[in-house]
PDB file of N, CA and C in Angstrom:
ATOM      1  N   UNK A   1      99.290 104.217  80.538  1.00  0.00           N
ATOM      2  CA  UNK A   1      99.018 103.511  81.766  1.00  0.00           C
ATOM      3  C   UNK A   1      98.888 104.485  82.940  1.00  0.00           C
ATOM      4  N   UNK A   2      99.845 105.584  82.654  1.00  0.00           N
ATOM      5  CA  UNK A   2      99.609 106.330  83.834  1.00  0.00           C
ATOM      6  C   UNK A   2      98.395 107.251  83.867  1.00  0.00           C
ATOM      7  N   UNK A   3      97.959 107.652  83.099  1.00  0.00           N
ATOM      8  CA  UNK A   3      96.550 108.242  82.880  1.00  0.00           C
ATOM      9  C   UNK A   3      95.348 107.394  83.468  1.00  0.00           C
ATOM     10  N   UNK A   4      95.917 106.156  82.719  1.00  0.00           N
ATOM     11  CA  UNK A   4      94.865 105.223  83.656  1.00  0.00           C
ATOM     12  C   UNK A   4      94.477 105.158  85.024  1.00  0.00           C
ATOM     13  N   UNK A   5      95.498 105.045  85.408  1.00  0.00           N
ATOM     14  CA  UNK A   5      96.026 104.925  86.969  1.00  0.00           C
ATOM     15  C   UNK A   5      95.270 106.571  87.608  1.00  0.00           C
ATOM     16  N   UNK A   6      95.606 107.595  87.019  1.00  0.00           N
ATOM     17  CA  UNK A   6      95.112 108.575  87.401  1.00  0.00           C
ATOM     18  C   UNK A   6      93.683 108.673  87.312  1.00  0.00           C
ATOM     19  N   UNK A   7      93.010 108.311  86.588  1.00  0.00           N
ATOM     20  CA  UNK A   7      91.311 108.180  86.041  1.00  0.00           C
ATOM     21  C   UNK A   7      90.768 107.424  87.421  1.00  0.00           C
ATOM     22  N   UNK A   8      91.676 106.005  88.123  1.00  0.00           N
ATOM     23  CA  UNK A   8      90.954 105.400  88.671  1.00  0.00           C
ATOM     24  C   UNK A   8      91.206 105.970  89.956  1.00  0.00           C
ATOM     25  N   UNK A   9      92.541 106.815  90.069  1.00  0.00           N
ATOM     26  CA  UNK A   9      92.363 107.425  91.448  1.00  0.00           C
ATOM     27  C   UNK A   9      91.589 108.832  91.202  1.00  0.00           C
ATOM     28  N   UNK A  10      91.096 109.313  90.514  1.00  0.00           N
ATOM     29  CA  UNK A  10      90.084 110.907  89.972  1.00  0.00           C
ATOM     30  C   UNK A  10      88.900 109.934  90.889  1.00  0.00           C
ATOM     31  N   UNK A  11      88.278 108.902  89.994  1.00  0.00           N
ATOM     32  CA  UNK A  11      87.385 108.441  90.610  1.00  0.00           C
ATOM     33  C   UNK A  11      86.855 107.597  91.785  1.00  0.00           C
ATOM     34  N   UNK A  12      87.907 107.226  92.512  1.00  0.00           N
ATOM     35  CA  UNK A  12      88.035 106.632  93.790  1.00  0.00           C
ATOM     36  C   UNK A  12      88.268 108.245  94.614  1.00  0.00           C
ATOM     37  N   UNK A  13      88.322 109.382  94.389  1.00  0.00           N
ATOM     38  CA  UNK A  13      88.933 110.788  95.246  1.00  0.00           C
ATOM     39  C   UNK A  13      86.872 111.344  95.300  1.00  0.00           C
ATOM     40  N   UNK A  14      86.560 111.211  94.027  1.00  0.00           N
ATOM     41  CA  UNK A  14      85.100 111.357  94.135  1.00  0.00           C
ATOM     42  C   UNK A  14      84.388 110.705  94.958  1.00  0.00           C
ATOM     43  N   UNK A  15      84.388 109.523  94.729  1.00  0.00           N
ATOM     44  CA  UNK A  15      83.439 108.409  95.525  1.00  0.00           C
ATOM     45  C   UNK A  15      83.790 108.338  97.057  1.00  0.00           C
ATOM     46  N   UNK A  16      85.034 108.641  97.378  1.00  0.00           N
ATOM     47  CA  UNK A  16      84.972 109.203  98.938  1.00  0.00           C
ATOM     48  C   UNK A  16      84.377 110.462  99.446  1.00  0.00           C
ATOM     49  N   UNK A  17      84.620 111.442  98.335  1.00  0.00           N
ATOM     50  CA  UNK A  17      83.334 112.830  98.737  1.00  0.00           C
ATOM     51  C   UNK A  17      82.405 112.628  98.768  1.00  0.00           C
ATOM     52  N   UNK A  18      81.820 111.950  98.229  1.00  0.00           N
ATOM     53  CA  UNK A  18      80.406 111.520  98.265  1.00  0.00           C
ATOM     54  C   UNK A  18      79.877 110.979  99.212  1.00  0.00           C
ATOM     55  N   UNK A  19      80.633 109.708  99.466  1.00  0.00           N
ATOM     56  CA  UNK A  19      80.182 108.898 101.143  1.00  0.00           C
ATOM     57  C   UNK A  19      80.412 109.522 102.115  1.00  0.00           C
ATOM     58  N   UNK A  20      81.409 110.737 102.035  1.00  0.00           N
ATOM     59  CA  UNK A  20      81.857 111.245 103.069  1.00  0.00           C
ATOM     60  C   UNK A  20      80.954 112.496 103.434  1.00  0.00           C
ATOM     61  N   UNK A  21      80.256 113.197 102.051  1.00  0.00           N
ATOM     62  CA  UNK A  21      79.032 114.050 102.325  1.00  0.00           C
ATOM     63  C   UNK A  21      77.971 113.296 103.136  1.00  0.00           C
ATOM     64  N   UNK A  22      77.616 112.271 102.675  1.00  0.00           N
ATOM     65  CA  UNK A  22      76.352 111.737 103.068  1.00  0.00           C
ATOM     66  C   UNK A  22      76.310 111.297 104.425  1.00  0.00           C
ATOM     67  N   UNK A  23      77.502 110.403 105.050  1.00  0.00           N
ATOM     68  CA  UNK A  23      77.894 110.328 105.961  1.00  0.00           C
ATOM     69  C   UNK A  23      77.580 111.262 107.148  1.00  0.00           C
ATOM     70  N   UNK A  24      78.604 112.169 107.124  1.00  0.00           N
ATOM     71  CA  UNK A  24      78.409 113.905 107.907  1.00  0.00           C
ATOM     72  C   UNK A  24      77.201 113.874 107.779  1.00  0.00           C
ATOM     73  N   UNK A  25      76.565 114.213 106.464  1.00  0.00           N
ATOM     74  CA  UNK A  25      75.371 115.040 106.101  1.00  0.00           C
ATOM     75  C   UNK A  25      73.914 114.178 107.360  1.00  0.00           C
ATOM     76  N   UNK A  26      73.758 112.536 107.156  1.00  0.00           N
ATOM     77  CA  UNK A  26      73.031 112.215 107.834  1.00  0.00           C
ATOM     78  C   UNK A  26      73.639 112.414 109.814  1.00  0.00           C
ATOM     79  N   UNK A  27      75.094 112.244 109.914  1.00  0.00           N
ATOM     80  CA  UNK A  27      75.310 112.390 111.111  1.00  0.00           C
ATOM     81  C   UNK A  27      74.456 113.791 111.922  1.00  0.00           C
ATOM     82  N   UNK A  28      74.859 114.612 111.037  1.00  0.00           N
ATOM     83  CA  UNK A  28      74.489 116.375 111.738  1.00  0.00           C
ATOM     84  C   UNK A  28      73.194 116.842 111.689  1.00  0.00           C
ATOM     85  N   UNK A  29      72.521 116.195 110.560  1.00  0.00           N
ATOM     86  CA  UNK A  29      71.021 116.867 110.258  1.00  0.00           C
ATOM     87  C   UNK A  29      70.074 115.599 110.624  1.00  0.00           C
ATOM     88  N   UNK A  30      70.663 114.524 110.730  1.00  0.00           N
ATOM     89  CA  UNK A  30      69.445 113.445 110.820  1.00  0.00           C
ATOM     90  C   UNK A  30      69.786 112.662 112.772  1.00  0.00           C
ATOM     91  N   UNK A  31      70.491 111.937 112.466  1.00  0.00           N
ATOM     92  CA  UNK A  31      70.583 111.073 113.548  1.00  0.00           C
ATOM     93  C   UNK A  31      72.016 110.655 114.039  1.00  0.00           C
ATOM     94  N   UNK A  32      72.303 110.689 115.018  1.00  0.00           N
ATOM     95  CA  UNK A  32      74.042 109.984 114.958  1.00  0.00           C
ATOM     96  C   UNK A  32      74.119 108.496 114.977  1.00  0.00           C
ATOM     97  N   UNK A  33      74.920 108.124 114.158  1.00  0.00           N
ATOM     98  CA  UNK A  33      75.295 106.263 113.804  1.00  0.00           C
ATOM     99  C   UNK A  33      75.811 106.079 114.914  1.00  0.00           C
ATOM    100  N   UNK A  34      74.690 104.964 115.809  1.00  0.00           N
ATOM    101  CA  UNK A  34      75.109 104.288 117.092  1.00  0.00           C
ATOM    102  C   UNK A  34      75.719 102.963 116.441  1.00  0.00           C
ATOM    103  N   UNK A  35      77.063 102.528 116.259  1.00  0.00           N
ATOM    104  CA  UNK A  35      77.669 101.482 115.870  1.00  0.00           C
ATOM    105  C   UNK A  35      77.454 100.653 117.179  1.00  0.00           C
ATOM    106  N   UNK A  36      77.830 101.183 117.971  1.00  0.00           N
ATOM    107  CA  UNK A  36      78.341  99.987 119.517  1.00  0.00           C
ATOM    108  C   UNK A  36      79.579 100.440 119.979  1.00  0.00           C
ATOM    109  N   UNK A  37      79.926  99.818 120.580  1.00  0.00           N
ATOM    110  CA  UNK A  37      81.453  99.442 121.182  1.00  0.00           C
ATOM    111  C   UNK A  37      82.559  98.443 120.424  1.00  0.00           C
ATOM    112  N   UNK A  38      82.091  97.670 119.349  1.00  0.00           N
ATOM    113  CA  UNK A  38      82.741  96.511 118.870  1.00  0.00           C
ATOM    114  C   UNK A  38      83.991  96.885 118.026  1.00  0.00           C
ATOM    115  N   UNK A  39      84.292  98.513 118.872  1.00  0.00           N
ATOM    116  CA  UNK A  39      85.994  99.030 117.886  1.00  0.00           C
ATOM    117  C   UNK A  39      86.408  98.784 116.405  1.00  0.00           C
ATOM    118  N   UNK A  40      85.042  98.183 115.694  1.00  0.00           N
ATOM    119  CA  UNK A  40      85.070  98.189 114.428  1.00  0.00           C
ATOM    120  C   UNK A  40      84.321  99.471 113.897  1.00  0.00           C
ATOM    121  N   UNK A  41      84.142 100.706 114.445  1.00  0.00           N
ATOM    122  CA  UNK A  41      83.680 102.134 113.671  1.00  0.00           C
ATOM    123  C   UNK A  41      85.318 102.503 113.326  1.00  0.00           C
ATOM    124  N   UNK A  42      84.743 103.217 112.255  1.00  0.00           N
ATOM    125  CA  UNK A  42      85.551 104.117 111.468  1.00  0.00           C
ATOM    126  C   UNK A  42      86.324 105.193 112.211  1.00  0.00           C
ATOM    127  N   UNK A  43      87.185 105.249 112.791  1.00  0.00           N
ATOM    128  CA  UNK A  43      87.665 106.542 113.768  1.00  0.00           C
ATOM    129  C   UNK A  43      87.245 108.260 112.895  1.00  0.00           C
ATOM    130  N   UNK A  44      87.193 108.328 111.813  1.00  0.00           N
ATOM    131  CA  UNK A  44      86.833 109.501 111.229  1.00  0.00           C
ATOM    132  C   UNK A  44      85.564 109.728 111.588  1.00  0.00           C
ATOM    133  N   UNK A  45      84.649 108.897 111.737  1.00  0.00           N
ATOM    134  CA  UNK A  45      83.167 108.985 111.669  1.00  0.00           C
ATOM    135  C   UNK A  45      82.673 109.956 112.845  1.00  0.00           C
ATOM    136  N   UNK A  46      83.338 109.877 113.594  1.00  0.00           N
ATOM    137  CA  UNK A  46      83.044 111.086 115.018  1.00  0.00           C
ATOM    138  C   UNK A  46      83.415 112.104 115.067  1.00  0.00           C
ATOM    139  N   UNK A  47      84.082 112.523 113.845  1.00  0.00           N
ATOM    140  CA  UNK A  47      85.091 113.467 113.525  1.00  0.00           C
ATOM    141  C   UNK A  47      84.832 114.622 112.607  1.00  0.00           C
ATOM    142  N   UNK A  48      83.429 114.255 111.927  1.00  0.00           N
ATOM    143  CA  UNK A  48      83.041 115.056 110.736  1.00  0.00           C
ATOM    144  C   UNK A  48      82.144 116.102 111.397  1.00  0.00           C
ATOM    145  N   UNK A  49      82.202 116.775 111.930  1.00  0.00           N
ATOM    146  CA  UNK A  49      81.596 118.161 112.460  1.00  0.00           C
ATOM    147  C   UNK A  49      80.954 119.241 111.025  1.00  0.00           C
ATOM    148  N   UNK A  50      80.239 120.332 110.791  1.00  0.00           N
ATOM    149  CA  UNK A  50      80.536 120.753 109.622  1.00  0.00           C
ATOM    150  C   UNK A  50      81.422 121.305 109.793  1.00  0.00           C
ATOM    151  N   UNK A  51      82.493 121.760 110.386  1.00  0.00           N
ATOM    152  CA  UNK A  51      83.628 122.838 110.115  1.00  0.00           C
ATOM    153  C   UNK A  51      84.710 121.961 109.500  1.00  0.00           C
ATOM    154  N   UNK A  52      84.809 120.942 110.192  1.00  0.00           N
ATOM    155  CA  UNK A  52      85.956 119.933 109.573  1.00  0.00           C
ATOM    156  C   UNK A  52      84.869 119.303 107.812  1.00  0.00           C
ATOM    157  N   UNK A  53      84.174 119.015 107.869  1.00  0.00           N
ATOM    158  CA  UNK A  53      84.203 118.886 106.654  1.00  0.00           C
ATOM    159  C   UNK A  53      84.406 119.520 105.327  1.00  0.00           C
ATOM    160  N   UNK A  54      84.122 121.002 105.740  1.00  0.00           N
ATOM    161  CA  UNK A  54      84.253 121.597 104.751  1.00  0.00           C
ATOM    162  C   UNK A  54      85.878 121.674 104.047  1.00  0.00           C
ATOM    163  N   UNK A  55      86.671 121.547 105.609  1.00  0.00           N
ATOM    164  CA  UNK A  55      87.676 121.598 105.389  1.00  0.00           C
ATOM    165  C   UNK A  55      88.106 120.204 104.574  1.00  0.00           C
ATOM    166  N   UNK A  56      87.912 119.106 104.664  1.00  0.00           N
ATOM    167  CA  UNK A  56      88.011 117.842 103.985  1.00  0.00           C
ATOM    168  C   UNK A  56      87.522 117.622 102.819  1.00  0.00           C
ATOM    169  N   UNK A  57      86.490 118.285 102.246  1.00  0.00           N
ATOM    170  CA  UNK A  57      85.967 118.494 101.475  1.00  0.00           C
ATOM    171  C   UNK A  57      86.747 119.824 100.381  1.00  0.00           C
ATOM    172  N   UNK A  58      87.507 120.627 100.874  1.00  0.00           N
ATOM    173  CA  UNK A  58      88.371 121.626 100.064  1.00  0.00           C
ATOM    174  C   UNK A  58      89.664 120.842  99.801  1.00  0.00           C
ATOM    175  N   UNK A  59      90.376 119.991 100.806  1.00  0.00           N
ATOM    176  CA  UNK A  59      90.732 119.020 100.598  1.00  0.00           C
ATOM    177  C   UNK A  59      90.693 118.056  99.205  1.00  0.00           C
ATOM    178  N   UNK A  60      89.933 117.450  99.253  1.00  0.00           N
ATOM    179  CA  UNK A  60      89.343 116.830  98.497  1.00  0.00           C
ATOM    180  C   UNK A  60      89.300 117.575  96.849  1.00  0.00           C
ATOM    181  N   UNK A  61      88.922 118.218  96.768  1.00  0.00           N
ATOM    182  CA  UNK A  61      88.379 119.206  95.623  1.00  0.00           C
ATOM    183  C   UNK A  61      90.009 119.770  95.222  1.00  0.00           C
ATOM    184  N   UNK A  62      90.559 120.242  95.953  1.00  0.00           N
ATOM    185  CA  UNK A  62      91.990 120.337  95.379  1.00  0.00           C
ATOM    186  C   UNK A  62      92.631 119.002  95.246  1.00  0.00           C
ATOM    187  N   UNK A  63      92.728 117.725  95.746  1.00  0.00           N
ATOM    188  CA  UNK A  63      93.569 116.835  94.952  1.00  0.00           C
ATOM    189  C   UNK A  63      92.658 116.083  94.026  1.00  0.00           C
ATOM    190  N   UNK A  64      91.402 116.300  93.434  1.00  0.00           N
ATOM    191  CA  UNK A  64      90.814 115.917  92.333  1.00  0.00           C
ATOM    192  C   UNK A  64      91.664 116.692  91.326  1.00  0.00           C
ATOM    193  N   UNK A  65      91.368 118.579  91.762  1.00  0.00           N
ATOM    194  CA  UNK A  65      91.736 119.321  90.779  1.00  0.00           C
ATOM    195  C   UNK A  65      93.459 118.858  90.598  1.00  0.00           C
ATOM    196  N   UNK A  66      94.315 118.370  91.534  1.00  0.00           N
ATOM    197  CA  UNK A  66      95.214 118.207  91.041  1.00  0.00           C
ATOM    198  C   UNK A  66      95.393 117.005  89.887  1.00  0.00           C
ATOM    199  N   UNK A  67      94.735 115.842  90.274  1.00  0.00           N
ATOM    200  CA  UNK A  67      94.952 115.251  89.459  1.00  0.00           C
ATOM    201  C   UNK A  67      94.289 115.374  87.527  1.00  0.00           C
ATOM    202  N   UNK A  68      93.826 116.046  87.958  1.00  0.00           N
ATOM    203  CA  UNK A  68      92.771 116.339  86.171  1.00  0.00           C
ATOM    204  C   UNK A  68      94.200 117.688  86.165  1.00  0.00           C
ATOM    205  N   UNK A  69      94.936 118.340  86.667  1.00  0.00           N
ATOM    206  CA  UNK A  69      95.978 119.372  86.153  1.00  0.00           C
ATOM    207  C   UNK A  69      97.221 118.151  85.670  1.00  0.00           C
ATOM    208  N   UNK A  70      97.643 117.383  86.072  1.00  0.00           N
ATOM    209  CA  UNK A  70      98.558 116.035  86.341  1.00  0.00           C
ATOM    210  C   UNK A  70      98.083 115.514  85.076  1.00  0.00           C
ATOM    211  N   UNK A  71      97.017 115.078  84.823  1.00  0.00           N
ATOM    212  CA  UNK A  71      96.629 114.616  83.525  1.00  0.00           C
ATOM    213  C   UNK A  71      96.845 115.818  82.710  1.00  0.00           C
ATOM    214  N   UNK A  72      96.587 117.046  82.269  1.00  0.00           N
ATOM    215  CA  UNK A  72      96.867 117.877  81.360  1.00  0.00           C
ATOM    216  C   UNK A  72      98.031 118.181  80.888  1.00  0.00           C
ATOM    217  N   UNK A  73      99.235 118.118  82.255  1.00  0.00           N
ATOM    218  CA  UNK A  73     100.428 118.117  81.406  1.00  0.00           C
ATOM    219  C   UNK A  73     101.298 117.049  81.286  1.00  0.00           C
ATOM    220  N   UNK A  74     100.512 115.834  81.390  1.00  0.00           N
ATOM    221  CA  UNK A  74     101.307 114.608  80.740  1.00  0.00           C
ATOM    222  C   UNK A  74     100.784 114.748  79.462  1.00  0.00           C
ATOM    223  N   UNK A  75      99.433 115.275  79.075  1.00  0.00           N
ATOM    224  CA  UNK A  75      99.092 115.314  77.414  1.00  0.00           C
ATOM    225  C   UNK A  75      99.644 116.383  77.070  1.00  0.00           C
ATOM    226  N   UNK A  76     100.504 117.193  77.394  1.00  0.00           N
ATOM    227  CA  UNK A  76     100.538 118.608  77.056  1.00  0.00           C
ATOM    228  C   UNK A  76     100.265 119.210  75.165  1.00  0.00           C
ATOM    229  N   UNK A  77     100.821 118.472  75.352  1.00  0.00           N
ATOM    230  CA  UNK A  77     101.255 118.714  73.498  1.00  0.00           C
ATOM    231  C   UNK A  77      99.644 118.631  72.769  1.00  0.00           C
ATOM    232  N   UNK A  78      98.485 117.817  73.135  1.00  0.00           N
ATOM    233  CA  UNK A  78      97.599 117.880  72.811  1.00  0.00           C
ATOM    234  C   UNK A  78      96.481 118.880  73.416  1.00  0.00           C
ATOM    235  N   UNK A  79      96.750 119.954  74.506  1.00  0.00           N
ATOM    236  CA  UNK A  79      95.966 120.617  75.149  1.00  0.00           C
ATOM    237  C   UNK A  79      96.412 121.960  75.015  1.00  0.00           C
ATOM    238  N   UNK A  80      96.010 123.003  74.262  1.00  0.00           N
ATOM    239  CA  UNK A  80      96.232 124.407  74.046  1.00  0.00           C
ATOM    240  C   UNK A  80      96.505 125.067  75.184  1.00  0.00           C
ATOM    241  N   UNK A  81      97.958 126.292  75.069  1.00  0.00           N
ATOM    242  CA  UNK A  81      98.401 126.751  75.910  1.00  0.00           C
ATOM    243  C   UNK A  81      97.271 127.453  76.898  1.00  0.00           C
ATOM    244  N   UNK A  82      96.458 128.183  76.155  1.00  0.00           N
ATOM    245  CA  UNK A  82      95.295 129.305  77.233  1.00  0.00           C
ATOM    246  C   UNK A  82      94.566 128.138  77.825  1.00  0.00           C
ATOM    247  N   UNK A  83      94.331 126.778  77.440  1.00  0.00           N
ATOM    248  CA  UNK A  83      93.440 125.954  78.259  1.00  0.00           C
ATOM    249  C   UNK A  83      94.602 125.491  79.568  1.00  0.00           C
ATOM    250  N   UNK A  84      95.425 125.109  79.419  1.00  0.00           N
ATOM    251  CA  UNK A  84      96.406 124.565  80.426  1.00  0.00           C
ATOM    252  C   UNK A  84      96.605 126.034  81.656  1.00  0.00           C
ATOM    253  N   UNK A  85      96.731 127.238  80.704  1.00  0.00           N
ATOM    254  CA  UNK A  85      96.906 128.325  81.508  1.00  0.00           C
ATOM    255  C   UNK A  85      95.815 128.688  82.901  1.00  0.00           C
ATOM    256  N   UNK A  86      94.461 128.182  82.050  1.00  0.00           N
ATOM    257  CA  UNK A  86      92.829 128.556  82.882  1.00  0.00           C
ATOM    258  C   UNK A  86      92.989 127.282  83.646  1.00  0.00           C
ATOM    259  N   UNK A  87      93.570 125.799  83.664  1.00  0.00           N
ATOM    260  CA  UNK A  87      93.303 125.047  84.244  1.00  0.00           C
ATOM    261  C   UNK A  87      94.319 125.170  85.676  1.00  0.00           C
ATOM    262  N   UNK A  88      95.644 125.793  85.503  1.00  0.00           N
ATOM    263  CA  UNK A  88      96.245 126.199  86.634  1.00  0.00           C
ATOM    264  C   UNK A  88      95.525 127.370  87.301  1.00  0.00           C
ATOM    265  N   UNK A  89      95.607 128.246  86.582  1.00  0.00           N
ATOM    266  CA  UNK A  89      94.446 129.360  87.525  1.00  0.00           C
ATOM    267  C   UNK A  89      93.403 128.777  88.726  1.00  0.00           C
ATOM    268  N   UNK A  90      92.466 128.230  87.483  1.00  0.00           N
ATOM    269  CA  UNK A  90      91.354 127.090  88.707  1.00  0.00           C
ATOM    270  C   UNK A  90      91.936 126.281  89.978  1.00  0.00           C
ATOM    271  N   UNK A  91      93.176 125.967  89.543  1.00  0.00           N
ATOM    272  CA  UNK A  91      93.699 124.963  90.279  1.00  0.00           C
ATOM    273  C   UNK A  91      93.871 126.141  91.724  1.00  0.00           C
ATOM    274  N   UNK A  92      94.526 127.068  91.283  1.00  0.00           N
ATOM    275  CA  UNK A  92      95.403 127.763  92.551  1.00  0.00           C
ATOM    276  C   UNK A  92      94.464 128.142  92.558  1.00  0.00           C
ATOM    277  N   UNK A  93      92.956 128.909  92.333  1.00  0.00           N
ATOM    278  CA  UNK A  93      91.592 129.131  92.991  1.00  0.00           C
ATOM    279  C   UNK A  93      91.447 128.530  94.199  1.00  0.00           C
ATOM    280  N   UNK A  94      91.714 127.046  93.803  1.00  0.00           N
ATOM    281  CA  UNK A  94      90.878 125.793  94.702  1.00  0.00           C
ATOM    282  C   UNK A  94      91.832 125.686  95.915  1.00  0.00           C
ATOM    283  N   UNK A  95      93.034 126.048  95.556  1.00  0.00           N
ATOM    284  CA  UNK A  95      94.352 126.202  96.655  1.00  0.00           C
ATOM    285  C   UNK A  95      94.029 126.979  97.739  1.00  0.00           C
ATOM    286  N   UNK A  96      94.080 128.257  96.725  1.00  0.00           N
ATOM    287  CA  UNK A  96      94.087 129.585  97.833  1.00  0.00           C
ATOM    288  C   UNK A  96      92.537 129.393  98.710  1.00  0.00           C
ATOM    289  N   UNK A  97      91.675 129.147  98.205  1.00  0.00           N
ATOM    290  CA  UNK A  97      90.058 128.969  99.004  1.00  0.00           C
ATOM    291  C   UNK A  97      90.027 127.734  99.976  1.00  0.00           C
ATOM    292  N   UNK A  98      90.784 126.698  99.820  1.00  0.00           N
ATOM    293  CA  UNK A  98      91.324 125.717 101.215  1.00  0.00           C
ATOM    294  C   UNK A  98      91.954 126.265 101.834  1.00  0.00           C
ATOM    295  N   UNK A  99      93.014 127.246 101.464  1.00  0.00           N
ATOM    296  CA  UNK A  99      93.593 127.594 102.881  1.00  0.00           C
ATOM    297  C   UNK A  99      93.122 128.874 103.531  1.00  0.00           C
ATOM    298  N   UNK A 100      92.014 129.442 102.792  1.00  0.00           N
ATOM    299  CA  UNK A 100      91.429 130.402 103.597  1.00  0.00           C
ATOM    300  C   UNK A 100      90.729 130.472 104.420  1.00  0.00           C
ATOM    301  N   UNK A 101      89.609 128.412 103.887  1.00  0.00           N
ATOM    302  CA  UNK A 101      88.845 128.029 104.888  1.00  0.00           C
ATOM    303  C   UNK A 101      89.537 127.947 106.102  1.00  0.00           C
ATOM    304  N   UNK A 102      90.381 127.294 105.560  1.00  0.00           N
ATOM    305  CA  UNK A 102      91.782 126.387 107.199  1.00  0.00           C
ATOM    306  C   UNK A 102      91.569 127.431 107.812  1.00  0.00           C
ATOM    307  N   UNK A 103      92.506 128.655 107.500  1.00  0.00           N
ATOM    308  CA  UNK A 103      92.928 129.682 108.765  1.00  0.00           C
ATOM    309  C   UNK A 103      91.614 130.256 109.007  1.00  0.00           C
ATOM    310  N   UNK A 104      90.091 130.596 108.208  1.00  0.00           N
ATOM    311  CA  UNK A 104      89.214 130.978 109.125  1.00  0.00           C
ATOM    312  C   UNK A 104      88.802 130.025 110.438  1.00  0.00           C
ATOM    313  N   UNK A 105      88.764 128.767 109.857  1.00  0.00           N
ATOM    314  CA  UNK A 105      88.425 127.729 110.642  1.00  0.00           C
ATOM    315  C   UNK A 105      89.057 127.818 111.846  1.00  0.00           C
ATOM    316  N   UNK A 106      90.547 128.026 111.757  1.00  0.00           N
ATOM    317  CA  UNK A 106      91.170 127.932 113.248  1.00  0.00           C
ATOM    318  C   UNK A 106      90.882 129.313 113.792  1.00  0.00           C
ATOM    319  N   UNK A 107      90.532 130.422 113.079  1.00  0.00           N
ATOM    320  CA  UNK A 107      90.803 131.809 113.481  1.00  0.00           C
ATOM    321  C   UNK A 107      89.360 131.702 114.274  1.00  0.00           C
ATOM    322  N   UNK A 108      88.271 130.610 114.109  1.00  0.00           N
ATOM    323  CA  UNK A 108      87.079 130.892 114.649  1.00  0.00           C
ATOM    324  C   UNK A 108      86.589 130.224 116.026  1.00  0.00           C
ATOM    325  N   UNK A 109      87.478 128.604 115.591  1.00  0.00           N
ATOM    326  CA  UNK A 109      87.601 127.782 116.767  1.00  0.00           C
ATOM    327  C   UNK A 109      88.903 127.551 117.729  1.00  0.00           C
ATOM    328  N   UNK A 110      89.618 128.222 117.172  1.00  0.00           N
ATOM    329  CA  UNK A 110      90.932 128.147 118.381  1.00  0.00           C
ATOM    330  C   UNK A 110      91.747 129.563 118.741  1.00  0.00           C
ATOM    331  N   UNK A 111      90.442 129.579 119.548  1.00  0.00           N
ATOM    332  CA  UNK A 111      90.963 131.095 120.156  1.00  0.00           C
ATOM    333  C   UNK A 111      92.090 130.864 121.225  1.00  0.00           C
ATOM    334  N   UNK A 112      92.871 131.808 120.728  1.00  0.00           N
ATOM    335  CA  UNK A 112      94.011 131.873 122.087  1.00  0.00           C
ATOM    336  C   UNK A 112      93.351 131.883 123.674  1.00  0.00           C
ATOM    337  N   UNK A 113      94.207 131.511 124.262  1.00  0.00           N
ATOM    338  CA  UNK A 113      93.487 131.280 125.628  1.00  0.00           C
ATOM    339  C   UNK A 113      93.995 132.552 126.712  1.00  0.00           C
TER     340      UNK A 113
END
């Protein structure tokens, strides 16, 4: 059951990258979404700049990768040690490269004053 549960949040973690690319993607390169005033927009929606997305998007990509690592060692016993070994590696890849974006990100836009 809990695998389950994990499968449907793997794929609900995707399907927000996705809307959330396309989203940004038409905001910055195409046109900006004039909703109105009717305080029913999305408060994120004004928010996706590319610098912040990328960052949301590394985000993103590490708690997918966490959860497909989460699934590997609840099967453990069925998944060979060097595969579990390469799948943490990847994992802390995806770690260390979010937080490198982060601190360039602030190191680029929040200059001391």
């Amino acid at each position: 059951m809990v695998l389950g549960v994990l499968s449907l949040v793997d794929v609900v973690m995707v399907a927000n990258l996705v809307i959330m690319v396309i989203i940004s993607g038409y905001e910055n390169f195409v046109s900006r979404i004039d909703i109105g005033d009717d305080g029913d927009k999305p408060s994120g929606l004004s928010k996706l700049d590319p610098g912040s997305l990328k960052i949301k998007l590394a985000g993103s990509i590490v708690a997918i990768s966490s959860i497909h690592l989460l699934r590997a060692f609840l099967n453990v016993e069925a998944i060979p040690n060097d595969k579990l070994m390469w799948l943490v590696v990847i994992h802390l890849t995806f770690v260390l490269s979010g937080l490198m974006l982060v601190y360039l990100d602030h190191l680029a836009f929040h200059k001391k004053s």
